[in-house]
Protein backbone atom coordinates (compact mmCIF):
# COMPACT_ATOMS: atom_id res chain seq x y z
CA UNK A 1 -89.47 -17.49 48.05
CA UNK A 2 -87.19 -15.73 45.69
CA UNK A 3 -86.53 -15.64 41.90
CA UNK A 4 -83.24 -16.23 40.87
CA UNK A 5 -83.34 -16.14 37.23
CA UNK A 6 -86.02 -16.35 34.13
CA UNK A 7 -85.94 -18.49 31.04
CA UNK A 8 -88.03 -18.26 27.88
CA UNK A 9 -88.99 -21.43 26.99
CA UNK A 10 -89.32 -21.25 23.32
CA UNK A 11 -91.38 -24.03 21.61
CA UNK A 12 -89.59 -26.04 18.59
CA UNK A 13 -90.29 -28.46 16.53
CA UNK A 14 -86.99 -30.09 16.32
CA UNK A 15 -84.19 -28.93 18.88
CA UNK A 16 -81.42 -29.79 16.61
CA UNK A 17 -82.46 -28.03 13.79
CA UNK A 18 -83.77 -24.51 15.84
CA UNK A 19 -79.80 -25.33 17.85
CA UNK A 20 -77.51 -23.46 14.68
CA UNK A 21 -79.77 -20.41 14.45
CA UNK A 22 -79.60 -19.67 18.34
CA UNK A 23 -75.87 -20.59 18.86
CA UNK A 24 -74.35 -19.74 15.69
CA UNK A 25 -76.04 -16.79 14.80
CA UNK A 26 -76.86 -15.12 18.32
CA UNK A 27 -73.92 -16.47 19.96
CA UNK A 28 -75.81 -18.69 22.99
CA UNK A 29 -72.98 -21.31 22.22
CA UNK A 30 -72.32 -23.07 25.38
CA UNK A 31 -75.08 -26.11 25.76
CA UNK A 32 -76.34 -25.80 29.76
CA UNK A 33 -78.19 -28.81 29.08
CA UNK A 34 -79.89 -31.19 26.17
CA UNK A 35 -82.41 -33.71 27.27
CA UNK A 36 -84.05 -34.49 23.18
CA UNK A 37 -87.37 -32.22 24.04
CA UNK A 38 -85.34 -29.58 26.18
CA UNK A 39 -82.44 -27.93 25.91
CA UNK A 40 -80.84 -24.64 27.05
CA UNK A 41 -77.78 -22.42 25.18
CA UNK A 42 -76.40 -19.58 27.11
CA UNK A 43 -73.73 -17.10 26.22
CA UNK A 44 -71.10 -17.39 28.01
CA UNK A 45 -69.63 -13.83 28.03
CA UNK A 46 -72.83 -12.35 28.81
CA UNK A 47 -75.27 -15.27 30.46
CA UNK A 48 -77.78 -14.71 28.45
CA UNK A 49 -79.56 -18.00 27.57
CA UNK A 50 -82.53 -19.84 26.02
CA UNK A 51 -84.19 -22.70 26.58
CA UNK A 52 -86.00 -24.81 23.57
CA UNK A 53 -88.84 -26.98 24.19
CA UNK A 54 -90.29 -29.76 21.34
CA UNK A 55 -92.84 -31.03 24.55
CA UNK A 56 -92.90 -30.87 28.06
CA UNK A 57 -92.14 -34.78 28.80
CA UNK A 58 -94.04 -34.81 32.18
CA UNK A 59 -96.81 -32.05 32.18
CA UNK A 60 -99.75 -32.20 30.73
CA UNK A 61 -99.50 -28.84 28.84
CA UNK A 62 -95.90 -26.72 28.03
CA UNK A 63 -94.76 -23.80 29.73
CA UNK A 64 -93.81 -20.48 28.20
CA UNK A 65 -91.36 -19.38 30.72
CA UNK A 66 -89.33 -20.92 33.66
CA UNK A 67 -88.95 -19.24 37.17
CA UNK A 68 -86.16 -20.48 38.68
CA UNK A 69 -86.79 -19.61 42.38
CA UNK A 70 -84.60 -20.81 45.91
CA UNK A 71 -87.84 -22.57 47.60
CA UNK A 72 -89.86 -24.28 45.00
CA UNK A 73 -91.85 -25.93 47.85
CA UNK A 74 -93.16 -22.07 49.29
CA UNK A 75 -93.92 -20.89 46.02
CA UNK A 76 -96.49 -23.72 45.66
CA UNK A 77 -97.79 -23.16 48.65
CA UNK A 78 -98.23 -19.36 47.89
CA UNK A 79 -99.34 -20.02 44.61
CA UNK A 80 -102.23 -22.76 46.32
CA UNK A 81 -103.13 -19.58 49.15
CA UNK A 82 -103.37 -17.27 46.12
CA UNK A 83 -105.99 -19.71 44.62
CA UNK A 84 -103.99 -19.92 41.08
CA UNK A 85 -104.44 -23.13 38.95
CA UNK A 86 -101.83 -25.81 39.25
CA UNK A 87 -101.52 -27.42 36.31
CA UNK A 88 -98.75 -29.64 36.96
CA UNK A 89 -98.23 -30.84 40.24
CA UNK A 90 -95.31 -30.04 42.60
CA UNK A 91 -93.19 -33.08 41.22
CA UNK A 92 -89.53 -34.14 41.75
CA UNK A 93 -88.03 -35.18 38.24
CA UNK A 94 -85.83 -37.46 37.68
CA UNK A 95 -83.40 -35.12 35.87
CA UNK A 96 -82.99 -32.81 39.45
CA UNK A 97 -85.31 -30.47 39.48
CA UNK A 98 -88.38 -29.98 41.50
CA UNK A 99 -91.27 -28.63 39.96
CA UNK A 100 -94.84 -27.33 39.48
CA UNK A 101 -97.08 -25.63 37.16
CA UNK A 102 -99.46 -22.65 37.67
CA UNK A 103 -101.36 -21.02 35.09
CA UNK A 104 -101.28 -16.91 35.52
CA UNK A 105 -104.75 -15.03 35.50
CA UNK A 106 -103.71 -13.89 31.88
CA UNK A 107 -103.75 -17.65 30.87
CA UNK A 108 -99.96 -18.12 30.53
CA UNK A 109 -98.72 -21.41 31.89
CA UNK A 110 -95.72 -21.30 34.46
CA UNK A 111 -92.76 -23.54 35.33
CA UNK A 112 -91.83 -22.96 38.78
CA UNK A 113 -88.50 -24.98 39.39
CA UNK A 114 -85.56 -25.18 41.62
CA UNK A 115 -82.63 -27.74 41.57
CA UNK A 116 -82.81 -30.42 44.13
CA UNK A 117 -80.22 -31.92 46.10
C-alpha cells in the first residue's frame, strides 16, 4: 500500500456557508467535488485543497483526515494484522470510492479511501 495524498477533513455545520471563506478568501476556488455533507475546494495553481464535512453519510462516526492510498483493500488488511479498530467497514460507496475506517492509538478516526473502477 501507498499514500498518495492527505486531506483534512474539516467539520462544518453548513458547507455552503463555510464554501466563501475557504474559496474566496484562501483561494481553494476550484470545487473537486460537492455531495451536500462533503465537499472538497482545491487551488488550482498550487493543489492545495480542503475537504468540508457537515456528517459522514455512511459511517457511524466522522473522520478527521482522509488517506488516499493505491490499494485500499491491503491497507485494511494491514490495518486488521496491526490489530487497529475498524470503525467503518471496508465498504464500496456508491459515489466511487472504496473505503474503511480505523481509529489510530491516539484516538483519531481515519478514512482510508481509494477510487474504484
Amino acid at each position: 500500500m501507498r499514500v498518495t495524498r492527505i486531506t483534512t477533513n474539516l467539520p462544518v455545520a453548513d458547507i455552503d456557508a463555510a464554501k466563501v471563506f475557504y474559496t474566496d478568501f484562501l483561494g481553494l476556488s476550484a470545487e473537486e467535488f460537492n455531495l451536500g455533507w462533503v465537499a472538497r475546494y482545491t487551488s488550482p495553481e498550487t493543489g492545495a485543497h480542503v475537504q468540508l464535512v457537515t456528517h459522514d453519510a455512511t459511517a457511524p462516526e466522522d473522520s478527521a483526515i482522509s488517506v488516499h492510498v493505491d490499494d485500499v483493500d491491503a491497507a485494511h488488511d494491514a490495518a486488521v494484522r496491526a490489530g487497529y479498530a475498524v470503525v467503518h467497514p471496508l465498504t464500496t460507496e456508491s459515489w466511487g470510492v472504496r473505503r474503511f475506517f480505523v481509529r489510530a492509538p491516539d484516538g483519531t478516526v481515519v478514512n482510508v479511501v481509494a477510487h474504484h473502477d
